[in-house]
N, C-alpha and C. Protein backbone atom coordinates (compact mmCIF):
# COMPACT_ATOMS: atom_id res chain seq x y z
N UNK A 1 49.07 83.57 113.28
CA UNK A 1 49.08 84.80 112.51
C UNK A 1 48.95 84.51 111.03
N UNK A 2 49.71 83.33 110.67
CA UNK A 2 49.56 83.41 109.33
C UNK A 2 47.93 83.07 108.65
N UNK A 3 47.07 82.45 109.76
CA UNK A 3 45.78 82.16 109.41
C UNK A 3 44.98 83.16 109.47
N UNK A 4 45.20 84.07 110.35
CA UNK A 4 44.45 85.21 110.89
C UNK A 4 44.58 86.22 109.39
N UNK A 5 45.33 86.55 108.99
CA UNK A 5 45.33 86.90 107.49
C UNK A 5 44.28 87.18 106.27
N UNK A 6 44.46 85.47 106.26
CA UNK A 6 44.01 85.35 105.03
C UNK A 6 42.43 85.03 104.97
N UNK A 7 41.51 85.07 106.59
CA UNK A 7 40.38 84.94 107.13
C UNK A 7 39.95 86.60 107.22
N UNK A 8 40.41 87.03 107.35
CA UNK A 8 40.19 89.04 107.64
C UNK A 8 40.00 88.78 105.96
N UNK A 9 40.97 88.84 104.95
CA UNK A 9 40.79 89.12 103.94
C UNK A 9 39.89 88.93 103.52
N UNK A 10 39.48 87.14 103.31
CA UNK A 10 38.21 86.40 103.27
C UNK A 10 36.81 87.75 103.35
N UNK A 11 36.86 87.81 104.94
CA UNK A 11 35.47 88.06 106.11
C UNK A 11 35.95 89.38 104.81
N UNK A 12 36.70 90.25 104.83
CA UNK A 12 36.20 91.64 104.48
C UNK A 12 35.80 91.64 102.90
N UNK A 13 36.26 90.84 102.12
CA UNK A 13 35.88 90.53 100.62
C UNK A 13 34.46 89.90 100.50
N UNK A 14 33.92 88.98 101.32
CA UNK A 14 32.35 88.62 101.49
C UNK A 14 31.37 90.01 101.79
N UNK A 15 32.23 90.65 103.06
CA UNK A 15 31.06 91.79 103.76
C UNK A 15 31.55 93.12 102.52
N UNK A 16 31.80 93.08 101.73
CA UNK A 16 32.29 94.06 100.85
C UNK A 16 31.41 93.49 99.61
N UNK A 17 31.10 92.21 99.20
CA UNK A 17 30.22 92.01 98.20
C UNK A 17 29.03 92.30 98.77
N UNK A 18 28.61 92.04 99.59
CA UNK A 18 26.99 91.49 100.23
C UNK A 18 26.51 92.93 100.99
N UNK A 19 25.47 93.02 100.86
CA UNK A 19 24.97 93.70 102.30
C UNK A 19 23.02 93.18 102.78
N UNK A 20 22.98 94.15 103.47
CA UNK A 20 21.81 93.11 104.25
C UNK A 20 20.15 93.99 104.07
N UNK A 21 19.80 93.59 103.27
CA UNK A 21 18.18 93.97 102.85
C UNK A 21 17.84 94.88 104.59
N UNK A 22 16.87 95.73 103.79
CA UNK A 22 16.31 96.54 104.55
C UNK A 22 15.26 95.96 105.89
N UNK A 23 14.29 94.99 105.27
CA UNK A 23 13.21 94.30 105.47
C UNK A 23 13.40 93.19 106.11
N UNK A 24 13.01 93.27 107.28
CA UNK A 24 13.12 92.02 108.24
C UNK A 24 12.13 90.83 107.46
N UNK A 25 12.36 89.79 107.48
CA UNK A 25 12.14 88.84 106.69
C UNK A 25 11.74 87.56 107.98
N UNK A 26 10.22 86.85 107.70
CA UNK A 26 9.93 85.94 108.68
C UNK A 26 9.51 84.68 107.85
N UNK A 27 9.86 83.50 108.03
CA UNK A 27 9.60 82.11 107.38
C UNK A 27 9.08 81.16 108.83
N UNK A 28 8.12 80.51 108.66
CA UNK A 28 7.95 78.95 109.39
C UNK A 28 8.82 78.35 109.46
N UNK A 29 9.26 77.57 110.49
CA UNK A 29 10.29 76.49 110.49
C UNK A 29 10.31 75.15 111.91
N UNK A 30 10.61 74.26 111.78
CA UNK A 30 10.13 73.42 112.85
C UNK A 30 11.65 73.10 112.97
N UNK A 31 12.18 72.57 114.89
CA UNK A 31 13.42 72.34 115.33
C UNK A 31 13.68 70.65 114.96
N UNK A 32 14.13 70.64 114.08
CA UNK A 32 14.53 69.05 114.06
C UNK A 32 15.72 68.26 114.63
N UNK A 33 16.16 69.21 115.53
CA UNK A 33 17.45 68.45 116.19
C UNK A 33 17.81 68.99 117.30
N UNK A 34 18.76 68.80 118.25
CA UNK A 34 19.25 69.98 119.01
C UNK A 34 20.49 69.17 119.36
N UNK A 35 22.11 69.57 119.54
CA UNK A 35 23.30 69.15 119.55
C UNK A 35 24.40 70.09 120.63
N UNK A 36 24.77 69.29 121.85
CA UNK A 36 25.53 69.90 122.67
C UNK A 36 27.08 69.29 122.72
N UNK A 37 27.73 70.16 122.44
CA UNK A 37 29.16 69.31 122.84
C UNK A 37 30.05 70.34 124.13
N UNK A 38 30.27 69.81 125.50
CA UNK A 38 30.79 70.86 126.22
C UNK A 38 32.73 70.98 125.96
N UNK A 39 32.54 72.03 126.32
CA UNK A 39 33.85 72.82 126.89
C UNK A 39 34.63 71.19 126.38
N UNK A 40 35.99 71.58 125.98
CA UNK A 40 37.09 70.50 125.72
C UNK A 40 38.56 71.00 125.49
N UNK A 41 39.23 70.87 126.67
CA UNK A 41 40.29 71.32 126.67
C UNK A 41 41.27 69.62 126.55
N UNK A 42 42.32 70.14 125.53
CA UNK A 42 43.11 68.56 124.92
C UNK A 42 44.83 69.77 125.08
N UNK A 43 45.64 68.14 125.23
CA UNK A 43 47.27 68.69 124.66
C UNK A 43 47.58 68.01 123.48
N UNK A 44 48.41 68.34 122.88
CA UNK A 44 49.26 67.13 121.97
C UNK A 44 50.82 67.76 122.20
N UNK A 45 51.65 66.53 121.95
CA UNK A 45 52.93 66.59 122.06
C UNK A 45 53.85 66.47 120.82
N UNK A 46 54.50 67.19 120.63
CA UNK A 46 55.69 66.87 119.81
C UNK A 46 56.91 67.39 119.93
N UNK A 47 57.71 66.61 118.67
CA UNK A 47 59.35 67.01 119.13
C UNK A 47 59.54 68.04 118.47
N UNK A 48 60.45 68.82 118.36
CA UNK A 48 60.44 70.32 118.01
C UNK A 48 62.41 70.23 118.08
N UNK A 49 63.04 70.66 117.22
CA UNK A 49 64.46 71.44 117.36
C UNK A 49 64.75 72.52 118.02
N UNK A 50 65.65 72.49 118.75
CA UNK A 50 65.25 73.59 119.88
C UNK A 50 66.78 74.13 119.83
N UNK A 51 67.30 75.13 119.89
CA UNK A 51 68.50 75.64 120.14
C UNK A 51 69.14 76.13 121.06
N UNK A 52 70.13 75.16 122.03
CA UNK A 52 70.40 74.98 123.33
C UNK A 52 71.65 75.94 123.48
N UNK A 53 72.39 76.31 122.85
CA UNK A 53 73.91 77.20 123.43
C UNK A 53 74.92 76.32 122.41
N UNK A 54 75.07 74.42 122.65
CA UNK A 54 75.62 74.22 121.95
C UNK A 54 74.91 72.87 121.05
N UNK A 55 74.12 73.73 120.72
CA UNK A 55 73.74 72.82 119.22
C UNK A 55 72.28 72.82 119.22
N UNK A 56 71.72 72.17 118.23
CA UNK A 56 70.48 71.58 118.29
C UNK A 56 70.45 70.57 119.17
N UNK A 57 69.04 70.12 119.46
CA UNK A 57 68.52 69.18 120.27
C UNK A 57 67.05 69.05 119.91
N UNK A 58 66.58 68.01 120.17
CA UNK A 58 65.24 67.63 120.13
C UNK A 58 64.59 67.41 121.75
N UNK A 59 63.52 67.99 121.74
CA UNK A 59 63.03 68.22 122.97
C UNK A 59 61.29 68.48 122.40
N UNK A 60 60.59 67.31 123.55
CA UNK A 60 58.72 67.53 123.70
C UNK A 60 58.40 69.18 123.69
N UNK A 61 57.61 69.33 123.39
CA UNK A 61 56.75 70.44 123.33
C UNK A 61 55.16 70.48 122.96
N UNK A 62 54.88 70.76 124.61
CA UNK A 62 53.15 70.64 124.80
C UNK A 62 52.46 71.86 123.94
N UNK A 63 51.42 71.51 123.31
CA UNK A 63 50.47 72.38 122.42
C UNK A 63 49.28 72.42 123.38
N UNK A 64 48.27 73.04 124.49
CA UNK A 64 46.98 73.03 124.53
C UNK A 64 45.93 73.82 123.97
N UNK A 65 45.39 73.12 123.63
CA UNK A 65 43.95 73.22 122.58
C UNK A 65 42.92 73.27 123.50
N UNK A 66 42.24 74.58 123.02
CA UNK A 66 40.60 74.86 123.92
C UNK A 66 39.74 75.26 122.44
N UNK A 67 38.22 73.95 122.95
CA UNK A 67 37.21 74.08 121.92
C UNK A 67 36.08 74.64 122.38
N UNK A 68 35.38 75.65 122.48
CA UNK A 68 34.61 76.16 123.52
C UNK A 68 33.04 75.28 123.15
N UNK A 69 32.26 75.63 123.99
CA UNK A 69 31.36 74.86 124.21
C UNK A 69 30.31 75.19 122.75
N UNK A 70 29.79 74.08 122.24
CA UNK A 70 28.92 74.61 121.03
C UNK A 70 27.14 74.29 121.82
N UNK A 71 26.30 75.28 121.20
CA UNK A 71 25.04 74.48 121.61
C UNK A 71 23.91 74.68 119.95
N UNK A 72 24.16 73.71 119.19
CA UNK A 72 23.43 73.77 118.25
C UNK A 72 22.00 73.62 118.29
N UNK A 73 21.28 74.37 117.41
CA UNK A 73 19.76 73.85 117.04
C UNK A 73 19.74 74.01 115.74
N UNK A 74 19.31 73.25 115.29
CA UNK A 74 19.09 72.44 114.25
C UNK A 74 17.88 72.72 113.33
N UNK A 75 17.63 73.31 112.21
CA UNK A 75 15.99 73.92 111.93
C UNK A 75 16.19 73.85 110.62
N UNK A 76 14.46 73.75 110.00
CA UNK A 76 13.73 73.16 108.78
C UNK A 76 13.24 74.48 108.61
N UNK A 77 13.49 75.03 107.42
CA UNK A 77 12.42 76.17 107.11
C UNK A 77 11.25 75.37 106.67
N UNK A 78 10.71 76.39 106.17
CA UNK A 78 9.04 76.04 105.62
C UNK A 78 9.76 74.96 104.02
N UNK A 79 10.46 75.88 103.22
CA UNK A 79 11.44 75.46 101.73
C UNK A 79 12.27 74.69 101.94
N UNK A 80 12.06 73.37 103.20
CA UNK A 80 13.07 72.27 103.32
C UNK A 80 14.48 72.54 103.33
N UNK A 81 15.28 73.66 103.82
CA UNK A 81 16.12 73.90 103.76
C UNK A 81 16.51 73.93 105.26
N UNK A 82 17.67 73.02 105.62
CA UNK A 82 18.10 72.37 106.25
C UNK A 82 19.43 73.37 107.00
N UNK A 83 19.39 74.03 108.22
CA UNK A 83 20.56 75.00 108.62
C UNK A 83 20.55 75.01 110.29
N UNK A 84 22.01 74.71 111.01
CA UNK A 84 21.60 75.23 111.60
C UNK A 84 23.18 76.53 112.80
N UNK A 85 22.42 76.84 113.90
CA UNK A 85 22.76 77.80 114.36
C UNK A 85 22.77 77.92 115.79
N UNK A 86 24.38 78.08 116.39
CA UNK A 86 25.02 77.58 117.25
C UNK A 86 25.16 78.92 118.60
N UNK A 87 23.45 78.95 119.32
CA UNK A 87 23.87 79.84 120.13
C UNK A 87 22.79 79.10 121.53
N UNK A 88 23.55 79.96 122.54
CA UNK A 88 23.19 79.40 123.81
C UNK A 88 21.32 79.74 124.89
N UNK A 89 21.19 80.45 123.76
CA UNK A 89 19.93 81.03 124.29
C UNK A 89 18.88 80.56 123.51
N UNK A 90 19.11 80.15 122.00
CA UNK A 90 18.05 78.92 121.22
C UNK A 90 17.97 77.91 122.19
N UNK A 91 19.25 77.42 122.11
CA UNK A 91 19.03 76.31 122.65
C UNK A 91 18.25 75.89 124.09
N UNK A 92 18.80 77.11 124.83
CA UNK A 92 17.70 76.70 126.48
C UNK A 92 16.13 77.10 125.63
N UNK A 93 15.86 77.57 124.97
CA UNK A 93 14.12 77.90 124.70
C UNK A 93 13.51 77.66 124.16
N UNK A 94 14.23 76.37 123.47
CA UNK A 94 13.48 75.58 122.09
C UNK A 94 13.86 74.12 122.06
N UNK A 95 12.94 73.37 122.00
CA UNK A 95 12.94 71.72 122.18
C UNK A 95 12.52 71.40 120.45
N UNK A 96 13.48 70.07 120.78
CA UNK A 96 13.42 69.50 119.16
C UNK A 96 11.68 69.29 118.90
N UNK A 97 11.15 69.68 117.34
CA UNK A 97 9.70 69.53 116.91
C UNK A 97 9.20 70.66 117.46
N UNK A 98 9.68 71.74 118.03
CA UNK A 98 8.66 72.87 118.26
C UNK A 98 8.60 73.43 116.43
N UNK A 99 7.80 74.25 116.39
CA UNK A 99 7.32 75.04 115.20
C UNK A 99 7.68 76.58 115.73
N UNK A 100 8.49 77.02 115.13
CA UNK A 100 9.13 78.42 115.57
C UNK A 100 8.85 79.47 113.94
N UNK A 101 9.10 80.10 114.53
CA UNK A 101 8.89 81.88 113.41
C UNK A 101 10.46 82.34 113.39
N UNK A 102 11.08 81.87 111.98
CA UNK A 102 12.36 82.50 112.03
C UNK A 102 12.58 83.72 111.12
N UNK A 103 13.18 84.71 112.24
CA UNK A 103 13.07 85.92 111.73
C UNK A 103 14.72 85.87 111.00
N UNK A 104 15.09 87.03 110.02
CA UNK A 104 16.53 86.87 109.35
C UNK A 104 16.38 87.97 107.76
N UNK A 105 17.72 88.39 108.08
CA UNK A 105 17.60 89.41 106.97
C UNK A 105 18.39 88.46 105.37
N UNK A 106 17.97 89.04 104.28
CA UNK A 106 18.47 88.71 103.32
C UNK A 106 20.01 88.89 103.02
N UNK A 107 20.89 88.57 102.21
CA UNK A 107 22.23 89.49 102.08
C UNK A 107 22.17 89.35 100.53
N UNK A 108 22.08 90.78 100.40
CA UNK A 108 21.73 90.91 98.78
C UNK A 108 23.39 91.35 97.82
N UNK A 109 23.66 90.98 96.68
CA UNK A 109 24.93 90.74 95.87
C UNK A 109 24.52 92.51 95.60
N UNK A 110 25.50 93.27 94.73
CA UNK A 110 24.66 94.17 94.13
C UNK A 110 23.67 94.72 92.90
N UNK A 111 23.14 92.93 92.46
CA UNK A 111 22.39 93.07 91.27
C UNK A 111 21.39 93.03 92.58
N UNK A 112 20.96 92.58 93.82
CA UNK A 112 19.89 92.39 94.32
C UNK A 112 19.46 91.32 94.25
N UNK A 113 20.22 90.53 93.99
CA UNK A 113 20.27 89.20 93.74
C UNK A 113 20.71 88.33 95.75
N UNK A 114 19.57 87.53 96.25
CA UNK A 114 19.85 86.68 97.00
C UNK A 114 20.88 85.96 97.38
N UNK A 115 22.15 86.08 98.15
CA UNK A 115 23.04 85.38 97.73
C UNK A 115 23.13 84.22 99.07
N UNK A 116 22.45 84.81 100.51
CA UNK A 116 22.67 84.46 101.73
C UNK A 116 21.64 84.57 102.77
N UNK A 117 21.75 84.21 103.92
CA UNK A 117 21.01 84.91 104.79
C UNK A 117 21.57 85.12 106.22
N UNK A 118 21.20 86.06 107.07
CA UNK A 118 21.75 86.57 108.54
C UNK A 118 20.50 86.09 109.50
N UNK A 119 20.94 85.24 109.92
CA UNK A 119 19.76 84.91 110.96
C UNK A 119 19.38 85.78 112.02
N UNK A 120 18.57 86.33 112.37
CA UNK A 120 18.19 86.93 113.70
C UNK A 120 17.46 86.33 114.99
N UNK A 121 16.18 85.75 114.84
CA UNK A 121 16.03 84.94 115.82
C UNK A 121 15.10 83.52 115.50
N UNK A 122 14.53 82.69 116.65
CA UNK A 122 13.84 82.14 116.03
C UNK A 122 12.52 82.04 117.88
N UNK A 123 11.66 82.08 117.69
CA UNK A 123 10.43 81.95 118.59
C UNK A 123 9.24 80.94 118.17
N UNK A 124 8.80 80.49 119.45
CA UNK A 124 8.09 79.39 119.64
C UNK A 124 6.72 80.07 119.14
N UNK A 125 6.00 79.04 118.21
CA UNK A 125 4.26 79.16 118.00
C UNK A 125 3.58 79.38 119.16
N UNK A 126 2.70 79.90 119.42
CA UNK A 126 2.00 79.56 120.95
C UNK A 126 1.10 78.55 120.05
N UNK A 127 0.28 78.06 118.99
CA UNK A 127 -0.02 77.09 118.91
C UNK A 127 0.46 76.21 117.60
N UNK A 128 0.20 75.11 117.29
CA UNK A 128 0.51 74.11 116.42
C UNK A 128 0.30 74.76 114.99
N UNK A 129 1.20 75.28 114.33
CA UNK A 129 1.20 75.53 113.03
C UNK A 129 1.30 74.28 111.81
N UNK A 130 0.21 74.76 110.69
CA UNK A 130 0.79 74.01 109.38
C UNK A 130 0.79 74.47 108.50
N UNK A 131 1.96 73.90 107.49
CA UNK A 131 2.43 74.98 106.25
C UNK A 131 2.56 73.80 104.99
């Protein structure tokens, strides 16, 4: 709880500066990587003070930790800019070195000023692009 906080605050002070251009926005980009790590469930142990009736005591106490599964792809815009983006349906439809069309909206400050971007998708060339 105490993290959950100060991340809401965060998330709502970003989406309160920014908002997201009108204009769907498309750049070139080729897959230069692709990164799977599965499912990982871990414990750790420690001692903890515990309050028994008569007194303190020290006693183990199991923590388990679940990391859910990531499936990264990895992508080059056309402007060498290096990002990438961790979902399960890139990843089955795109092999590292394809040349894809990434679509993504701007997130504009309120001078209109560039500050970010929202990715939307990314799709395969049907043939060999160069930029």
């Amino acid at each position: 709880m105490k993290l959950l906080l100060p991340i809401i605050f965060i998330f709502l002070f970003i989406t309160a500066c920014l908002h997201r251009a009108d204009k769907l926005s498309h750049e070139p980009g080729v897959v230069i990587g692709k990164s799977y790590r599965p499912d990982n469930y871990y414990s750790t142990y420690e001692m903890q003070q515990v309050w028994t009736g008569n007194g303190y005591t020290w006693m183990p106490v199991m923590h388990t930790h679940y990391d859910p599964a990531v499936f990264d792809v990895i992508f080059r815009c056309q402007h060498g800019v290096i990002f990438t983006i961790d979902r399960p349906e890139l990843f089955a439809k795109l092999r590292e070195g394809d040349t894809v069309q990434i679509d993504y909206y701007e997130l504009l400050n309120k001078k209109g000023e560039v500050k970010d971007y929202d990715f939307v998708d990314a799709n395969k060339f049907s043939k060999k692009q160069t930029w």
